[in-house]
N, C-alpha and C. Protein backbone atom coordinates (compact mmCIF):
# COMPACT_ATOMS: atom_id res chain seq x y z
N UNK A 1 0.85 -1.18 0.00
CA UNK A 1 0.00 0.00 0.00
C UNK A 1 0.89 1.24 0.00
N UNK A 2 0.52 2.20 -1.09
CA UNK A 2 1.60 3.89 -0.42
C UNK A 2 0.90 4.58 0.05
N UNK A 3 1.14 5.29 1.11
CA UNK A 3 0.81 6.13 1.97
C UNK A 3 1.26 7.67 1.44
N UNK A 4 0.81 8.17 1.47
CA UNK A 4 1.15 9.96 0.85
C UNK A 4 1.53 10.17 2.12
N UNK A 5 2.45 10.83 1.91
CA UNK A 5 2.99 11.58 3.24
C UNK A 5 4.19 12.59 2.98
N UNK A 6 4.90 13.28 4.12
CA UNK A 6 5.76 14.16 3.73
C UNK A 6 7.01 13.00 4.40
N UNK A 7 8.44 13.61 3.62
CA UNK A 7 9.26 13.06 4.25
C UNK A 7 10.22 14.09 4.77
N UNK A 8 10.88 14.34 5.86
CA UNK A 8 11.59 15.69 6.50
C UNK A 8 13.44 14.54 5.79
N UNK A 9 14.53 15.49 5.29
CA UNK A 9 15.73 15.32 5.80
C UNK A 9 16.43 15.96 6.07
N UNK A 10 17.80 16.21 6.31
CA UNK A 10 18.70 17.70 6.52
C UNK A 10 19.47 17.65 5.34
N UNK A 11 19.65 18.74 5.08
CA UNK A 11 20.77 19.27 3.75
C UNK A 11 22.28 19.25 4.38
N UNK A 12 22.60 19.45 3.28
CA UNK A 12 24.17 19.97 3.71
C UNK A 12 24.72 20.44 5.05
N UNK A 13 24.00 21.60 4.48
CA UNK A 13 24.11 23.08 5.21
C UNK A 13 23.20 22.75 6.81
N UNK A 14 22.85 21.83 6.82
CA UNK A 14 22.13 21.94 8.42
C UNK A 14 21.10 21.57 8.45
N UNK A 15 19.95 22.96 7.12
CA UNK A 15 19.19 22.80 6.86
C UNK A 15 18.00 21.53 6.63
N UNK A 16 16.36 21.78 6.80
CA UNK A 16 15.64 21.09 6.74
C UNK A 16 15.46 21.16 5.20
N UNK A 17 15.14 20.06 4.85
CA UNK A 17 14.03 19.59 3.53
C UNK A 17 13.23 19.03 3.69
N UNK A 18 11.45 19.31 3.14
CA UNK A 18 10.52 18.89 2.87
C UNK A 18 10.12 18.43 1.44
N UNK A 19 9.39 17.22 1.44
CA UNK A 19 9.30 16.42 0.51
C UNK A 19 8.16 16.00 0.30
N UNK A 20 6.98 15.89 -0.38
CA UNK A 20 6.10 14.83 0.09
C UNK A 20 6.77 13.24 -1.11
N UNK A 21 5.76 12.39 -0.08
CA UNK A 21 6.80 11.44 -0.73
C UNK A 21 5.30 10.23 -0.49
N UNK A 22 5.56 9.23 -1.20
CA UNK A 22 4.55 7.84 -1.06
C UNK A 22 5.20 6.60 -1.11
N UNK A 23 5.73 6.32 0.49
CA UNK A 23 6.56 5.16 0.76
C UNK A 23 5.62 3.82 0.53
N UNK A 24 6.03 2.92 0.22
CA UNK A 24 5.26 1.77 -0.20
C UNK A 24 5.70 1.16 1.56
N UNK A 25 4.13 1.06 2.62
CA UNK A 25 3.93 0.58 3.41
C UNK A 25 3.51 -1.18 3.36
N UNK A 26 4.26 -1.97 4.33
CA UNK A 26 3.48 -3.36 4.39
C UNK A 26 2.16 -3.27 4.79
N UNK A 27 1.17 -4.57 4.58
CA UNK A 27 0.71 -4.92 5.16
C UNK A 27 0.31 -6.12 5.99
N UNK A 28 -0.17 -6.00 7.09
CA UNK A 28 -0.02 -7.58 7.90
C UNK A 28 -1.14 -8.25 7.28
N UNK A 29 -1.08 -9.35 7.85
CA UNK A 29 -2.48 -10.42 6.67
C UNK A 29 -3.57 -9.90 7.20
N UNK A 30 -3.90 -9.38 8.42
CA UNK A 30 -6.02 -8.75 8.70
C UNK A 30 -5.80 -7.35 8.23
N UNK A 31 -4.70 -6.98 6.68
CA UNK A 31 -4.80 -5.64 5.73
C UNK A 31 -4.15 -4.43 6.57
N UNK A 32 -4.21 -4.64 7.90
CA UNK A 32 -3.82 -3.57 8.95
C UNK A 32 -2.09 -2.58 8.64
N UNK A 33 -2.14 -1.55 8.35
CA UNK A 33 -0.42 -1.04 7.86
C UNK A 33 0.24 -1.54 8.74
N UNK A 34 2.00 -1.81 8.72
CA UNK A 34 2.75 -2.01 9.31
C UNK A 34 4.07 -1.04 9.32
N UNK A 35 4.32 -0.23 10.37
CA UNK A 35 5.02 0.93 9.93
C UNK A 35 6.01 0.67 10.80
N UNK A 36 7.08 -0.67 10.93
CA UNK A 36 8.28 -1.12 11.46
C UNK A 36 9.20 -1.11 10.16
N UNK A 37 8.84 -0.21 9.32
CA UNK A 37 9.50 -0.59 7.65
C UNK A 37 9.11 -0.35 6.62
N UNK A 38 9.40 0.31 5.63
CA UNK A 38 8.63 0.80 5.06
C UNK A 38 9.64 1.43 3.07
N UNK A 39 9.08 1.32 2.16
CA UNK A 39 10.24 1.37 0.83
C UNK A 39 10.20 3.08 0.82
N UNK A 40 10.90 3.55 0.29
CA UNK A 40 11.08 5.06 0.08
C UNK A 40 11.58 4.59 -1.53
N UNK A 41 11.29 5.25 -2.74
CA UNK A 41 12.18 5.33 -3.51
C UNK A 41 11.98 7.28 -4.30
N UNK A 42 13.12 7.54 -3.94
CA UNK A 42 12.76 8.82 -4.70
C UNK A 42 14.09 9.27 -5.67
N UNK A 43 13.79 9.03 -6.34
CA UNK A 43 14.50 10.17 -7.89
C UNK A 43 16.25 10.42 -7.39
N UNK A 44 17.24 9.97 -8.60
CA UNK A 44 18.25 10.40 -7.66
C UNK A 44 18.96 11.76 -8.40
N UNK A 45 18.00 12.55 -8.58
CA UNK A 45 18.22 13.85 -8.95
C UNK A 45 17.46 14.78 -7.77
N UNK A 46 16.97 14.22 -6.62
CA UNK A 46 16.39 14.78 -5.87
C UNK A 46 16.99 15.14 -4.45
N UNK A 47 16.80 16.19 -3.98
CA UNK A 47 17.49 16.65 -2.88
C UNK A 47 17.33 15.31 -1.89
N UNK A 48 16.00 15.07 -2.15
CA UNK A 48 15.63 13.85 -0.66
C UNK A 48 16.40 12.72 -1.22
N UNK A 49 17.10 12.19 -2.07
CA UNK A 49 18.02 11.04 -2.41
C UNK A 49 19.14 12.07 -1.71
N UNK A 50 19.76 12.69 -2.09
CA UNK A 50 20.95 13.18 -2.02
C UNK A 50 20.94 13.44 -0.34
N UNK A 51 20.04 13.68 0.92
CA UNK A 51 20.30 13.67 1.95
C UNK A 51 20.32 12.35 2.78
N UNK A 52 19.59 11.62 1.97
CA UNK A 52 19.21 10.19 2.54
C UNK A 52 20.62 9.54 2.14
N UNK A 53 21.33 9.50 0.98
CA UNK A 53 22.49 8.62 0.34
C UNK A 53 23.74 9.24 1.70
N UNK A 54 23.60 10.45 2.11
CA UNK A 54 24.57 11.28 2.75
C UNK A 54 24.27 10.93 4.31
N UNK A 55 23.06 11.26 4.92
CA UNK A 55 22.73 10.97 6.11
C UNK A 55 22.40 9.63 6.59
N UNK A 56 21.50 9.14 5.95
CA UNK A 56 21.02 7.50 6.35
C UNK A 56 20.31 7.31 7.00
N UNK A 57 18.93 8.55 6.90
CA UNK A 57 18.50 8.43 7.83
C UNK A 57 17.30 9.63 7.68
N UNK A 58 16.12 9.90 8.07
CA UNK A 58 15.18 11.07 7.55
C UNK A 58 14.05 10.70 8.90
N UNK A 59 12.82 11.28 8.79
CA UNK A 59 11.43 11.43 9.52
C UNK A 59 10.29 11.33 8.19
N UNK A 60 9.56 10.41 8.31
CA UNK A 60 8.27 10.33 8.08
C UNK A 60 6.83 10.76 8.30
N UNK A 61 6.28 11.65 7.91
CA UNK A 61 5.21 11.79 8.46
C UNK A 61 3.74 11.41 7.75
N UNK A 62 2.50 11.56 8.91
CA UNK A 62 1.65 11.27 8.00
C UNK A 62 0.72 12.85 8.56
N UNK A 63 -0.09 13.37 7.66
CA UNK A 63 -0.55 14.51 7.69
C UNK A 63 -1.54 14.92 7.23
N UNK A 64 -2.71 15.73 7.23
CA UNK A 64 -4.01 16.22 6.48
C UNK A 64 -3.69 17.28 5.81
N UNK A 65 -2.66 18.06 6.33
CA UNK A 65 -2.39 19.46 5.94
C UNK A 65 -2.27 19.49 4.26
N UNK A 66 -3.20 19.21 3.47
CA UNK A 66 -2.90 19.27 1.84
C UNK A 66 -2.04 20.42 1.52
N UNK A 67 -2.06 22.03 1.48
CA UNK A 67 -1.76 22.99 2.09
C UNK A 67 0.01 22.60 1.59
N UNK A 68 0.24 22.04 2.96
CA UNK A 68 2.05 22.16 2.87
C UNK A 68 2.21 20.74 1.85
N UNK A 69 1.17 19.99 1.85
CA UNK A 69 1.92 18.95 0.36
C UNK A 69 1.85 19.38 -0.78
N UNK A 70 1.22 20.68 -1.04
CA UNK A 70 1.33 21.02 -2.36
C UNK A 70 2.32 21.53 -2.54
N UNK A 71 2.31 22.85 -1.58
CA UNK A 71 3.85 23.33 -1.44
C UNK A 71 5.04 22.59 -2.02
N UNK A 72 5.46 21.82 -0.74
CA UNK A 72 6.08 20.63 -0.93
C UNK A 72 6.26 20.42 -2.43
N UNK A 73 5.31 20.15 -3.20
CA UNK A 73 5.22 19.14 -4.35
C UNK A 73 6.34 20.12 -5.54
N UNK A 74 5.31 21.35 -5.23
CA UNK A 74 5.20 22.60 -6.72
C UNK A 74 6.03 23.50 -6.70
N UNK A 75 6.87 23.83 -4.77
CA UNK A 75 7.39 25.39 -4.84
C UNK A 75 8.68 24.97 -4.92
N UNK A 76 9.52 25.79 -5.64
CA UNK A 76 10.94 25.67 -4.80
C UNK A 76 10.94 26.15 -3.58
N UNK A 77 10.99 27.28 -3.13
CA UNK A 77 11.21 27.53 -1.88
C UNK A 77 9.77 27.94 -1.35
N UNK A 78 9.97 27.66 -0.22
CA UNK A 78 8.59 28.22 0.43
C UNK A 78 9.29 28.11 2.52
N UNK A 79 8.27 29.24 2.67
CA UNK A 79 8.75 29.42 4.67
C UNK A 79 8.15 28.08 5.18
N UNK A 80 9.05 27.44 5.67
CA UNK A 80 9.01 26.26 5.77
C UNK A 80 8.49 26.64 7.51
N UNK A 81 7.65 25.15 7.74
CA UNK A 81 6.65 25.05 8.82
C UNK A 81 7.74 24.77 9.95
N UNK A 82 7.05 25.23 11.27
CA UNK A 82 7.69 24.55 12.16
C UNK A 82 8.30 23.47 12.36
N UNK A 83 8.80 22.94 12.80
CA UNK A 83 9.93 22.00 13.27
C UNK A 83 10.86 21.70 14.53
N UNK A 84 10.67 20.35 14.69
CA UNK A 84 11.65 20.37 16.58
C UNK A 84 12.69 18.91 15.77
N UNK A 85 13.75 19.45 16.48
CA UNK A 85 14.86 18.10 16.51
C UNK A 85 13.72 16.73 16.54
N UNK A 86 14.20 15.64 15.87
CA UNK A 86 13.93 13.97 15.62
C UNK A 86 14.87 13.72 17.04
N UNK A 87 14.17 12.91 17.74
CA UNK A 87 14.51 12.10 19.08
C UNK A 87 15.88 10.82 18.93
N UNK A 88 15.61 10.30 18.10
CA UNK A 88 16.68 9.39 17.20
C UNK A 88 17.79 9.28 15.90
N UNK A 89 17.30 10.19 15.39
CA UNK A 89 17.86 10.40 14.09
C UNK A 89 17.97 11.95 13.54
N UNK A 90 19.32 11.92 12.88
CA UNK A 90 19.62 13.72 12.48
C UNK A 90 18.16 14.15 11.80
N UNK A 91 17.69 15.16 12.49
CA UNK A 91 16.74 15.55 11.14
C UNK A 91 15.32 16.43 12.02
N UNK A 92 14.63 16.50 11.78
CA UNK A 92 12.98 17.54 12.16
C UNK A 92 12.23 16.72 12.42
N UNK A 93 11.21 17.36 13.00
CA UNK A 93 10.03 16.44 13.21
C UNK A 93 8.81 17.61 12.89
N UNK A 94 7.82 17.76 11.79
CA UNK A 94 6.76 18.65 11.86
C UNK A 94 5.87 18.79 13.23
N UNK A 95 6.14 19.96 13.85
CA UNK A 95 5.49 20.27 14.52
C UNK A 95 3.97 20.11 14.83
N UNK A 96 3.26 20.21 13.11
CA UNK A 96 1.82 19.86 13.08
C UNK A 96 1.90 18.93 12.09
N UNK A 97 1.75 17.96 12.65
CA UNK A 97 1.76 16.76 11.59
C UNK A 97 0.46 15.80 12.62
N UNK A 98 0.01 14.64 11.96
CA UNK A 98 -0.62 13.89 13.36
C UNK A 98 0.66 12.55 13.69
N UNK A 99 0.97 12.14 13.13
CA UNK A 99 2.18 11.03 13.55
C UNK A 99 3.77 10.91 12.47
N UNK A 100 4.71 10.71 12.98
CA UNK A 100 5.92 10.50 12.89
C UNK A 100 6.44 9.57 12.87
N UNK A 101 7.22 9.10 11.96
CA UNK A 101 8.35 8.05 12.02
C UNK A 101 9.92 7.91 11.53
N UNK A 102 10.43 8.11 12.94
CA UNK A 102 11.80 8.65 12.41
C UNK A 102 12.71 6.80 11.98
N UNK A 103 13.69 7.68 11.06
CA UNK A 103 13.78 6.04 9.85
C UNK A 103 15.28 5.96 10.09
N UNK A 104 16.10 4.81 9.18
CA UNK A 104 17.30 4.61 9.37
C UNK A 104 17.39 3.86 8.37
N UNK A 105 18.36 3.74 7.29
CA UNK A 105 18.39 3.24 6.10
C UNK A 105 18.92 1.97 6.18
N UNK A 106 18.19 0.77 5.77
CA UNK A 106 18.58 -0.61 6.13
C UNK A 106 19.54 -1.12 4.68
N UNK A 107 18.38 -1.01 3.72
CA UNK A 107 18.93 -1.31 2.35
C UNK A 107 18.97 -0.24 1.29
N UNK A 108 20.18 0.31 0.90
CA UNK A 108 19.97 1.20 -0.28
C UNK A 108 20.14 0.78 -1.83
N UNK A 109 19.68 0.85 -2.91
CA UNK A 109 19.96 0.48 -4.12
C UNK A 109 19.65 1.60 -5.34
N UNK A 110 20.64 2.28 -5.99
CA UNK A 110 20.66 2.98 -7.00
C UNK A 110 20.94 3.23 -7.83
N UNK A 111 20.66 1.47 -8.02
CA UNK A 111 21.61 0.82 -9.67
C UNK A 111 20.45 2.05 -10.59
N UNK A 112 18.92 2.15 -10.19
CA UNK A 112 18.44 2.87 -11.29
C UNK A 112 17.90 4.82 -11.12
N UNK A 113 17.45 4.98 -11.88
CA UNK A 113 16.99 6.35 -11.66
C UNK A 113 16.51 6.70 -10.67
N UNK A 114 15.04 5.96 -10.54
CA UNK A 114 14.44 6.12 -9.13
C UNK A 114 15.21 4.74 -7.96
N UNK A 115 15.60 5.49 -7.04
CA UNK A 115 15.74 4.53 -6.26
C UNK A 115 15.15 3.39 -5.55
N UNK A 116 15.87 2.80 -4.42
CA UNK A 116 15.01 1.76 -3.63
C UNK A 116 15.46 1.98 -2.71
N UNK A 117 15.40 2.37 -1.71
CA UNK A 117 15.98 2.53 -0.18
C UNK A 117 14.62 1.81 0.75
N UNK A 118 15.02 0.97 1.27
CA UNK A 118 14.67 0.42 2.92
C UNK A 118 14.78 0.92 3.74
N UNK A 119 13.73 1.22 4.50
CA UNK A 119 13.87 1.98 5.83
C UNK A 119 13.56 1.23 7.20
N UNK A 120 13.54 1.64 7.96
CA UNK A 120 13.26 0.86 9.56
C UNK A 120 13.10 1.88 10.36
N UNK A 121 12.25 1.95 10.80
CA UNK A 121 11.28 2.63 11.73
C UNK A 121 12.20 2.42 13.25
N UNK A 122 13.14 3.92 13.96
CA UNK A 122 13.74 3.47 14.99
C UNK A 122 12.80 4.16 16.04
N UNK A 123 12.04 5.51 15.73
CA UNK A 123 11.32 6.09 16.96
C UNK A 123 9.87 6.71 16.33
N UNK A 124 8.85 6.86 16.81
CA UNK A 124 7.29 6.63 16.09
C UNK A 124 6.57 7.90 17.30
N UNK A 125 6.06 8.49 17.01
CA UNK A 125 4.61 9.51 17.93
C UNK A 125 3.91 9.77 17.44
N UNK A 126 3.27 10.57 18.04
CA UNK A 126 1.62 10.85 17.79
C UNK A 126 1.49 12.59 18.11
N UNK A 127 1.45 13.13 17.21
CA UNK A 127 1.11 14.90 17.89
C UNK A 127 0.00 14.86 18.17
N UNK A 128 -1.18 14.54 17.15
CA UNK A 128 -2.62 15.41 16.97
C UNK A 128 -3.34 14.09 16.06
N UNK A 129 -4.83 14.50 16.31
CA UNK A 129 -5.66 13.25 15.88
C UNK A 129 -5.86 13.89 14.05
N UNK A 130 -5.95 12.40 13.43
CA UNK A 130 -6.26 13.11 12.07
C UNK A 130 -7.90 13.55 11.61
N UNK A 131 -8.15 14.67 10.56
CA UNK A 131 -8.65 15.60 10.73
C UNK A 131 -10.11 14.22 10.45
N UNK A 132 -9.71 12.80 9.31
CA UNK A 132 -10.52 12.47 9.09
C UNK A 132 -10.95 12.39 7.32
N UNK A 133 -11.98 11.54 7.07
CA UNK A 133 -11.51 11.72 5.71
C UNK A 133 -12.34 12.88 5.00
N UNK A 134 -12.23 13.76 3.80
CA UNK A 134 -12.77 14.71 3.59
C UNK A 134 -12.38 14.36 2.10
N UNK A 135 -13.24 14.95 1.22
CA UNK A 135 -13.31 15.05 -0.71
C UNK A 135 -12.47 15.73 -1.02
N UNK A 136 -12.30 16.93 -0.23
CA UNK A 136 -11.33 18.51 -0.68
C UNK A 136 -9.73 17.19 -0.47
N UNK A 137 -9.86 17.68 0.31
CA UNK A 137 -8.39 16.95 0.87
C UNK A 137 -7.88 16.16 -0.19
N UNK A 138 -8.32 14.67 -0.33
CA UNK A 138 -8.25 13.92 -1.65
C UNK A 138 -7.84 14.41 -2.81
N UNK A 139 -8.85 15.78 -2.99
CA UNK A 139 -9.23 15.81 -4.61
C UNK A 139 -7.32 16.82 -4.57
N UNK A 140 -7.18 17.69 -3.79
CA UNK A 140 -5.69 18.22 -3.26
C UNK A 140 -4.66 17.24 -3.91
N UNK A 141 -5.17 16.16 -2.82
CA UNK A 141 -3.10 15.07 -3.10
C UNK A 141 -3.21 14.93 -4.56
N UNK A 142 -4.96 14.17 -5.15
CA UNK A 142 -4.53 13.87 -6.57
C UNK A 142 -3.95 15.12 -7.61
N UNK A 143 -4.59 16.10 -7.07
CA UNK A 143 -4.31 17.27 -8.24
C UNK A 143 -2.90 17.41 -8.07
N UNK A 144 -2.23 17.38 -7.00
CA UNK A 144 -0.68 17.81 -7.12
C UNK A 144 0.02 17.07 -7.20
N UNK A 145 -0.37 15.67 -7.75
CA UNK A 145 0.14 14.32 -8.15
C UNK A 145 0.21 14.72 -9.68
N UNK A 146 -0.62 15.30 -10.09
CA UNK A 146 -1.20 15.23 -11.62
C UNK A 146 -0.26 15.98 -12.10
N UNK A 147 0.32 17.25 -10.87
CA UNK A 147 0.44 18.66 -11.12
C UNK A 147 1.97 18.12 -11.40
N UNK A 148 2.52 17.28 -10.69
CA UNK A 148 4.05 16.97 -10.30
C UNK A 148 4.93 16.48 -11.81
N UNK A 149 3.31 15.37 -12.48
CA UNK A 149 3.28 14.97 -13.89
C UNK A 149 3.22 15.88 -14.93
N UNK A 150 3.00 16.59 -14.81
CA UNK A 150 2.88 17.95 -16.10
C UNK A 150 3.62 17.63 -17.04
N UNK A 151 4.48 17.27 -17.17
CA UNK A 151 5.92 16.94 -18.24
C UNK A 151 5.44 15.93 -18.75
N UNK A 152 4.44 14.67 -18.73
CA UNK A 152 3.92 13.41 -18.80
C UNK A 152 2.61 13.47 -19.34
N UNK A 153 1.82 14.68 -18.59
CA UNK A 153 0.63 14.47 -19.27
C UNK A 153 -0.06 15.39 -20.38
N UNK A 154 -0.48 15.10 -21.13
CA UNK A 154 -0.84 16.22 -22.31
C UNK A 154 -1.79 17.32 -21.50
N UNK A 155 -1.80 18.48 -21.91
CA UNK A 155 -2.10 19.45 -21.05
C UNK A 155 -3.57 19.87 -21.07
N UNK A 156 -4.40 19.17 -22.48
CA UNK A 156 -5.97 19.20 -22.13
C UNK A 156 -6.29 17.42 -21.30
N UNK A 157 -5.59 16.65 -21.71
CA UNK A 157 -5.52 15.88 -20.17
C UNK A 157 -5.81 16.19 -19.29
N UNK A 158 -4.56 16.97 -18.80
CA UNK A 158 -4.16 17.49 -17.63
C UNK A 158 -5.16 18.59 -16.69
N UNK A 159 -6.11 19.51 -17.95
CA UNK A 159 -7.21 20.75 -17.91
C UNK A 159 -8.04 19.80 -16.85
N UNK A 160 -8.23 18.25 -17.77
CA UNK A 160 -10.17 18.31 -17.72
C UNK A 160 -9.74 17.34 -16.71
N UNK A 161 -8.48 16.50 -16.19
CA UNK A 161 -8.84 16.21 -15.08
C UNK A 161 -8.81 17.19 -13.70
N UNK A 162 -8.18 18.56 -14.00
CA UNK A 162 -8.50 19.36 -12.77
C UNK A 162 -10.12 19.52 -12.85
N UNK A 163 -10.32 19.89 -14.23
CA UNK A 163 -11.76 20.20 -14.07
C UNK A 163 -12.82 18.97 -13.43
N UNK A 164 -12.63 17.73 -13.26
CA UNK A 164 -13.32 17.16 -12.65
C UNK A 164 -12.92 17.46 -11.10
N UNK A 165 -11.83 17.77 -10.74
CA UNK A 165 -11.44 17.69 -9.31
C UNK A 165 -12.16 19.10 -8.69
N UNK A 166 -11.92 19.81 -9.55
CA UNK A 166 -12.62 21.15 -8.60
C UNK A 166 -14.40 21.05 -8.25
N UNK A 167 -15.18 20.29 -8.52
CA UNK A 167 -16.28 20.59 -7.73
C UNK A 167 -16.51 19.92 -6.40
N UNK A 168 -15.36 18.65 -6.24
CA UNK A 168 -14.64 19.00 -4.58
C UNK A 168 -14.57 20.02 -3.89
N UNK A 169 -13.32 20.30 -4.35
CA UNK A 169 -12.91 21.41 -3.57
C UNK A 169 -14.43 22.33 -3.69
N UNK A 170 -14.58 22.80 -3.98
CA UNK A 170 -15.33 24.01 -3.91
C UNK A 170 -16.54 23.49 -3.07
N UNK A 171 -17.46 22.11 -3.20
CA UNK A 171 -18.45 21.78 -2.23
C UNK A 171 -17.52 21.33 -1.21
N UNK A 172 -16.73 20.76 -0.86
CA UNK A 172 -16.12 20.14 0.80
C UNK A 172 -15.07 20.77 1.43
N UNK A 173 -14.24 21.62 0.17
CA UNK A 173 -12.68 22.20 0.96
C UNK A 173 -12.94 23.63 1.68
N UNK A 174 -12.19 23.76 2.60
CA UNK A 174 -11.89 25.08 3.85
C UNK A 174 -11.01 25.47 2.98
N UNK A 175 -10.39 26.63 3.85
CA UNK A 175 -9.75 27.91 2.74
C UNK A 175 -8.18 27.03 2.65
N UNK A 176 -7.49 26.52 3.39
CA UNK A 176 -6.02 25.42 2.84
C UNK A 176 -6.64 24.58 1.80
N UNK A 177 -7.36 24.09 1.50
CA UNK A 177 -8.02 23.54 0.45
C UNK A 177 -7.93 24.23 -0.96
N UNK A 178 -8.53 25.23 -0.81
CA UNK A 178 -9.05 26.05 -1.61
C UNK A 178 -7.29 26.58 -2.20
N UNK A 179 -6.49 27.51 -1.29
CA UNK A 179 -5.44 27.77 -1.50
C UNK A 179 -4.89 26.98 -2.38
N UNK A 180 -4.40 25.37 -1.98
CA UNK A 180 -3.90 24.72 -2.53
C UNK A 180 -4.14 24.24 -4.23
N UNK A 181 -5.48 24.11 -4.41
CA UNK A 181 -5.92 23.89 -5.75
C UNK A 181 -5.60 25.15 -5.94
N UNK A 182 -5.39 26.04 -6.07
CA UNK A 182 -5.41 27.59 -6.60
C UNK A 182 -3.66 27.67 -6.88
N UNK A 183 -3.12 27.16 -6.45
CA UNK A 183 -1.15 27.10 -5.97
C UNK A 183 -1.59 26.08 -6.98
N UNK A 184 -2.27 25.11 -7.23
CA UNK A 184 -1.68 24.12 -8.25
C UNK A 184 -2.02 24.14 -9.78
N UNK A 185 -3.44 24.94 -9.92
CA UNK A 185 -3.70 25.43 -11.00
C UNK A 185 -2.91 26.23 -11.82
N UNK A 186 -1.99 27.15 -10.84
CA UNK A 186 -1.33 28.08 -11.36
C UNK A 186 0.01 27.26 -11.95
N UNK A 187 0.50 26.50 -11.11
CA UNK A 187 1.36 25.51 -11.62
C UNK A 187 1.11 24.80 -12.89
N UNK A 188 0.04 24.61 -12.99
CA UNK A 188 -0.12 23.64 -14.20
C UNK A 188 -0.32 24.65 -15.26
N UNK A 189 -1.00 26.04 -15.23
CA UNK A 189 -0.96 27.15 -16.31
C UNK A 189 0.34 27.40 -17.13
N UNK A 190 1.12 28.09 -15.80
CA UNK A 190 2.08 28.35 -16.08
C UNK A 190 3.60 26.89 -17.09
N UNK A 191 3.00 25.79 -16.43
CA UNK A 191 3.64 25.65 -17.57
C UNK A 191 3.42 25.05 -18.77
N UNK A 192 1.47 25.52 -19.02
CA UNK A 192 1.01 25.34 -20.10
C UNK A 192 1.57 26.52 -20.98
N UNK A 193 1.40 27.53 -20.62
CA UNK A 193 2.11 28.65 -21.42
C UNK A 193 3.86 28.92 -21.54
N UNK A 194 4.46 28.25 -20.67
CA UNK A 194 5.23 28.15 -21.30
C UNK A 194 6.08 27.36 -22.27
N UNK A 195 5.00 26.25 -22.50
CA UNK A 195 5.18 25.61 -23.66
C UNK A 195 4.40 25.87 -24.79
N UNK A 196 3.23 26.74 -24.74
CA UNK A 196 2.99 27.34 -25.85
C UNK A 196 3.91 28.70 -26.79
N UNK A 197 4.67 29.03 -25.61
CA UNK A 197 5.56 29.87 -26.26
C UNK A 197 6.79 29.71 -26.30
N UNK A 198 7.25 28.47 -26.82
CA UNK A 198 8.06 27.65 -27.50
C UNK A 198 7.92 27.57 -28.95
């Protein structure tokens, strides 16, 4: 099963990185997740390979906040959310997140583009209860999934599946909702036009 979630690591420089990321979670045989372990593979043109290959080590989270996964997905930079030291491992822990799992790299492999890294779950909490399931929210991760694809998908594709996603948002999403499809639309405009003016 993948789980959408963000992944925290440190840079170089000290610094935090945010990621969202969709680790391929086990499951036990009564379907239940198992989060003693868990696959990460991300891109090795990506900052989050390049801290993970260096550190060996990151925070997991799981989160409602659509909001900072778009961010995440679409911005280069953006004022990055609170954060407290990881209890076990170099790295952050989101302050508002609802649970955490700080990781440690068991198996790495990057014979290919996208990687395979193994993780192991060394320290796990709980901030805040999750918000629950909601349409807005959803219709959010897929659009900035779609949004991340832009390079992949043809761009009246790309139109009419936002256009099915927005009468979500607009009947179920609060204003981070709303924001977010609005941050991702613009994303996907912008680089509709700038491939029309090519």
């Amino acid at each position: 099963m993948i789980l959408e979630g963000i992944v925290t690591t440190r840079n170089a420089d000290g610094s935090a990185n945010i990621a969202p990321m969709g680790p391929k979670v086990r499951l036990a045989d009564d379907g239940s997740p198992q989060f003693d372990r868990f696959l990460l593979r991300p891109f090795k043109s990506s900052l989050t390979f390049q801290n993970i290959a260096r550190e060996r080590c990151g925070v997991l989270h799981v989160t409602d906040d659509v909001l900072l996964i778009t961010k995440a997905a679409v911005l280069a930079s953006f004022e990055p959310p609170a954060l407290r030291p990881a209890d076990k491992v170099a790295g952050g822990i989101l302050v508002d997140c609802c649970r955490f799992y700080e990781f440690v790299v068991d198996e790495f492999d990057d014979a290919l583009e996208r990687s395979s890294i193994e993780a192991r779950v060394v320290h796990e909490g709980v901030v805040r209860d999750f918000f629950g399931l909601n349409r807005a929210k959803h219709a959010v991760v897929e659009a900035a999934i779609l949004a991340t694809r832009r390079h992949l998908i043809p761009a009246g594709d790309l139109r009419a599946d936002f256009e099915r996603l927005r009468p979500l948002i607009e009947k179920t999403g609060g204003p981070k909702e709303h924001e977010a499809f609005a941050l991702l639309e613009a994303f996907v405009n912008e680089a509709s036009v700038a491939e029309a003016d090519r």
